[in-house]
Structure formats: structure tokens, C-alpha cells
Protein backbone atom coordinates (compact mmCIF):
# COMPACT_ATOMS: atom_id res chain seq x y z
CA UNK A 1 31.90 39.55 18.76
CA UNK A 2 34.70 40.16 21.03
CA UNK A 3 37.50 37.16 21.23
CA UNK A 4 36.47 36.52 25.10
CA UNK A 5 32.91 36.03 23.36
CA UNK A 6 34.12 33.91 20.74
CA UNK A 7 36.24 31.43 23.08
CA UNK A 8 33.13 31.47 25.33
CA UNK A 9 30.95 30.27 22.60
CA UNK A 10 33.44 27.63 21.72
CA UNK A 11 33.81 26.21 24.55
CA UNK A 12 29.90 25.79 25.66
CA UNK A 13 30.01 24.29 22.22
CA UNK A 14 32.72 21.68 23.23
CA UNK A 15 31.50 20.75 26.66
CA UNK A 16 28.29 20.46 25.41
CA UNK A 17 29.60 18.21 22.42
CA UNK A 18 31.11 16.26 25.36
CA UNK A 19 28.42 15.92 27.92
CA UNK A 20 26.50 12.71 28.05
CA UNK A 21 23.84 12.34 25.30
CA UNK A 22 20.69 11.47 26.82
CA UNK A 23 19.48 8.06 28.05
CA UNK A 24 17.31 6.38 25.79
CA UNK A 25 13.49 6.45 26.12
CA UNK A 26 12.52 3.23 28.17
CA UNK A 27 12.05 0.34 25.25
CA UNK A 28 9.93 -3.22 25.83
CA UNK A 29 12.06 -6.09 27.25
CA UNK A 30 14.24 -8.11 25.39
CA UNK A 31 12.17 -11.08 23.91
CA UNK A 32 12.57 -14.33 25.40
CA UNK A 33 13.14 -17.58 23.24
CA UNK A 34 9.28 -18.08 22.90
CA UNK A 35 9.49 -15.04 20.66
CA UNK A 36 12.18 -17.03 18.39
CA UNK A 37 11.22 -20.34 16.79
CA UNK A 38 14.12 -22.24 17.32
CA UNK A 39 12.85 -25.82 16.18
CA UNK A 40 16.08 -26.61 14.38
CA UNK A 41 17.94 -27.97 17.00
CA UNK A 42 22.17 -27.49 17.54
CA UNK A 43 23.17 -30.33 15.51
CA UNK A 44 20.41 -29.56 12.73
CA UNK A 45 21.33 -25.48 12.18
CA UNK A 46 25.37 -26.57 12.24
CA UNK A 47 24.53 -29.46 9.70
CA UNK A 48 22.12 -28.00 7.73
CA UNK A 49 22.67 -23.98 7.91
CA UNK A 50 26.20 -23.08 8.82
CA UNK A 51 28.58 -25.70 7.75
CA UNK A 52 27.39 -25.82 4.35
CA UNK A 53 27.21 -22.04 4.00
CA UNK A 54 31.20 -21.44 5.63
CA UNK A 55 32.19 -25.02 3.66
CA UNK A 56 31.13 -22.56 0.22
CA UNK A 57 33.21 -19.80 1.68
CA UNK A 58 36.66 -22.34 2.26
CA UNK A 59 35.72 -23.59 -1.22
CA UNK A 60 36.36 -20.38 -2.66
CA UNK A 61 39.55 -19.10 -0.67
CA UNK A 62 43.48 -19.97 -1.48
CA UNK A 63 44.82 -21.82 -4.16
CA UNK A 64 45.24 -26.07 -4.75
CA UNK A 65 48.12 -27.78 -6.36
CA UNK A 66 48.34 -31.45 -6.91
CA UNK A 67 49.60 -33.98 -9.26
CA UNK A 68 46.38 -34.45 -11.22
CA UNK A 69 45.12 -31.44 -11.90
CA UNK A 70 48.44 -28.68 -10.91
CA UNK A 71 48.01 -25.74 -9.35
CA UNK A 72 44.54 -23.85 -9.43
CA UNK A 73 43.16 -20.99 -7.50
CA UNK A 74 39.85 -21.24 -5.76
CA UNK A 75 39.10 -17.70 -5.60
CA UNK A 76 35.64 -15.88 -7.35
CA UNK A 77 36.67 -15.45 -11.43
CA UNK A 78 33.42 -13.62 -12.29
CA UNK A 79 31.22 -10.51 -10.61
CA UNK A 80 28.29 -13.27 -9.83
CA UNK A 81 30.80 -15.89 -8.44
CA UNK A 82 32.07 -12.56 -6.25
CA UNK A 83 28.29 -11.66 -5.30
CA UNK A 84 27.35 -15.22 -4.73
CA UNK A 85 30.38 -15.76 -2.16
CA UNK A 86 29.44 -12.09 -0.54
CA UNK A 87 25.68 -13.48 -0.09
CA UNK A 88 26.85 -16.53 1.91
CA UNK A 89 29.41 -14.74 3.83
CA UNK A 90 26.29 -12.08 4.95
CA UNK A 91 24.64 -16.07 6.08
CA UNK A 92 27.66 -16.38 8.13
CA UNK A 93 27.04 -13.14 9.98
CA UNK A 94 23.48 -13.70 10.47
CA UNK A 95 24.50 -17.49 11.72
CA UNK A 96 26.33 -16.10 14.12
CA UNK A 97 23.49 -13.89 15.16
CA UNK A 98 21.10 -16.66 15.56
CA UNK A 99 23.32 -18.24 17.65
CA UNK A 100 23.17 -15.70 20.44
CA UNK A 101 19.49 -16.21 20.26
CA UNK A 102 18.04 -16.49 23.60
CA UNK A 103 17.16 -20.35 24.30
CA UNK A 104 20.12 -21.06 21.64
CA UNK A 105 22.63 -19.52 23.20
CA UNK A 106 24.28 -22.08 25.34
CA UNK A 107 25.56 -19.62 28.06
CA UNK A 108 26.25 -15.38 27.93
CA UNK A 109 30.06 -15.95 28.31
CA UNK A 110 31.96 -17.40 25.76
CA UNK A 111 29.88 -18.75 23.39
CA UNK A 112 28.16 -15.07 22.64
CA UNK A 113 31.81 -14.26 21.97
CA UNK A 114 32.31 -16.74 19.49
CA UNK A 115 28.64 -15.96 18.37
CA UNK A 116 29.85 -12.34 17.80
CA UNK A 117 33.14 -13.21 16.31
CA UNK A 118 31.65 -16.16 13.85
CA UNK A 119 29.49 -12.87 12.63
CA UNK A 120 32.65 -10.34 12.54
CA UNK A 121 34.48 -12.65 10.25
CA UNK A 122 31.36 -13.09 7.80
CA UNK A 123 31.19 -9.07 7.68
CA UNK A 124 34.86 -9.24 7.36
CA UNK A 125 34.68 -11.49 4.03
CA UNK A 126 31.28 -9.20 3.06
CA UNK A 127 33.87 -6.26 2.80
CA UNK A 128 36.42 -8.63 1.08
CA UNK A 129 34.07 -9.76 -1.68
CA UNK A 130 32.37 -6.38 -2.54
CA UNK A 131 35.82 -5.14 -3.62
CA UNK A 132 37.41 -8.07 -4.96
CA UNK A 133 40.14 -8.90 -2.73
CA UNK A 134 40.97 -12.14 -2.84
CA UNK A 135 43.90 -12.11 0.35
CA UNK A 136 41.23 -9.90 2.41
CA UNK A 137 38.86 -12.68 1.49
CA UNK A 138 41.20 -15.48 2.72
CA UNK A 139 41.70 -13.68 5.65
CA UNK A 140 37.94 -13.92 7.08
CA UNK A 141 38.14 -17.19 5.96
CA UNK A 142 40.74 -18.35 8.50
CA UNK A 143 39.33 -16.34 11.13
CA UNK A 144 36.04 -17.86 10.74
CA UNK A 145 38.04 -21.06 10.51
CA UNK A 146 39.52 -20.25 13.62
CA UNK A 147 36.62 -19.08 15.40
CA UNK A 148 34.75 -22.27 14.49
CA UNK A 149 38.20 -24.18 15.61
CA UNK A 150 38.18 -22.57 19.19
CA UNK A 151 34.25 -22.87 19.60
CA UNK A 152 34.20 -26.37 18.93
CA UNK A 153 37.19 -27.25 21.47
CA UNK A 154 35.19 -25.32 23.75
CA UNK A 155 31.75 -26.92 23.44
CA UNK A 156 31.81 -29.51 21.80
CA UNK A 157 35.51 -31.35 21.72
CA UNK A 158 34.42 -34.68 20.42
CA UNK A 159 33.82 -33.05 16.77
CA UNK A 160 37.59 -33.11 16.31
CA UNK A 161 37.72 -36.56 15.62
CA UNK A 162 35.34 -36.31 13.12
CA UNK A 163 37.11 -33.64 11.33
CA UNK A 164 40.12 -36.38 11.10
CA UNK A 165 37.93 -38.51 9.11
């Protein structure tokens, strides 16, 4: 093959390589909240699903130190604490998927971006716990933290004085 053949061939290779792949075949409509039982109201899912779950995460991030019992760290000690904190932080991202559920989802603006970043951070401390590192694993811990913060000021500010308590 000539050289004039050979960049020839390349370069059908590369503009083909760059052309737009090909639109999807037509799929069924995205299900509407009747397809998604969503009986467990706000205040129920945040009680009862998420705050627990993240509160297990918080518990098992940083360090304490005070007079009566010194300084301890919270992090994992042992491969099942490790796999038990990975299992609840995959809860976290899948709380944050059911909270873009259509008919839970309060609007498509914001709160689907907190939705998506409430489920970023729980992948984030997946990744932390499969490999063991603890400041990776307080990281997605204060960015769920903050997440939660800035989703709460949003929708629902009144919470903040019951986080003083």
C-alpha cells in the first residue's frame, strides 16, 4: 500500500471514529410516578431511610477526643466493618436516586441536582471503602454532609433548628 493509501485509510478511519454514532432506536416513555410506589412519604423516607443510613456513614468518619474517653478514631478497623460502611454508602446513592423519582421529585431544577449529588457522594465513599481509605472516606462524608446542608436550606429551612437541638 502506497503512503497516499495509507494516510487515506487513516483518515476515513478518524472521521469516521468522529462522526456522530447513531441515534438510539425509539424506547417506551419514561414511567410516570404510578409506575413507582412511593407510599413513604418525604418526612417518612428522610426519617426512616436516609438519615439513619448517612447518620452510620458520619459515625464511621474522623476521629473524637474528649475528656472521658481521649482521643479515638471512628473509622472501619476490620474488612466487614469496611464492607458494612461500603453497603450503606451504595443506600446513599440509591437514596439519592429515589429522590429524583417522578412524583418525589419536588421540582427538575435544583433538587434533581442535589438528588444527583446526594448519590455522587455515596459512590464517592463506595470507592473510598473498597480500598480502605479512610481521608477519601471522610471526604464523601462531608460532601454528603454538605449536600444534605444546602438541600435542606433550600427546601426545607425550618430543619435547622432542629439540628441545634
Amino acid at each position: 500500500m502506497s503512503g497516499q493509501h495509507c494516510v487515506l485509510a487513516l483518515l476515513v478511519l478518524v472521521l469516521g471514529a468522529c462522526s456522530e454514532a447513531p441515534a438510539p432506536a425509539a424506547s417506551s416513555p419514561a414511567p410516570s410516578a404510578s409506575a413507582y410506589n412511593l407510599s413513604l412519604g418525604m418526612r417518612d423516607f428522610m426519617n426512616l431511610v436516609l438519615e439513619p443510613t448517612a447518620d452510620v456513614l458520619w459515625d464511621s468518619a474522623g476521629w473524637v477526643n474528649d475528656i472521658e474517653t481521649g482521643y479515638q478514631e471512628l473509622y472501619p478497623t476490620t474488612d466487614a466493618d469496611w464492607d458494612m460502611v461500603r453497603q450503606r454508602a451504595a443506600q446513599i446513592v440509591e437514596a439519592g436516586n429515589a429522590l429524583a423519582l417522578p412524583g418525589r421529585a419536588v421540582d427538575n431544577d435544583a433538587w434533581i441536582t442535589y438528588a444527583n449529588a446526594l448519590s455522587a457522594a455515596g459512590a464517592m465513599a463506595m470507592e473510598a471503602a473498597a480500598v480502605r481509605n479512610q481521608e477519601d472516606f471522610f471526604q464523601a462524608g462531608a460532601q454528603m454532609y454538605s449536600v444534605c446542608s444546602a438541600c435542606h436550606q433550600t427546601y426545607n429551612p425550618e430543619i435547622s433548628r432542629f439540628a441545634a437541638n
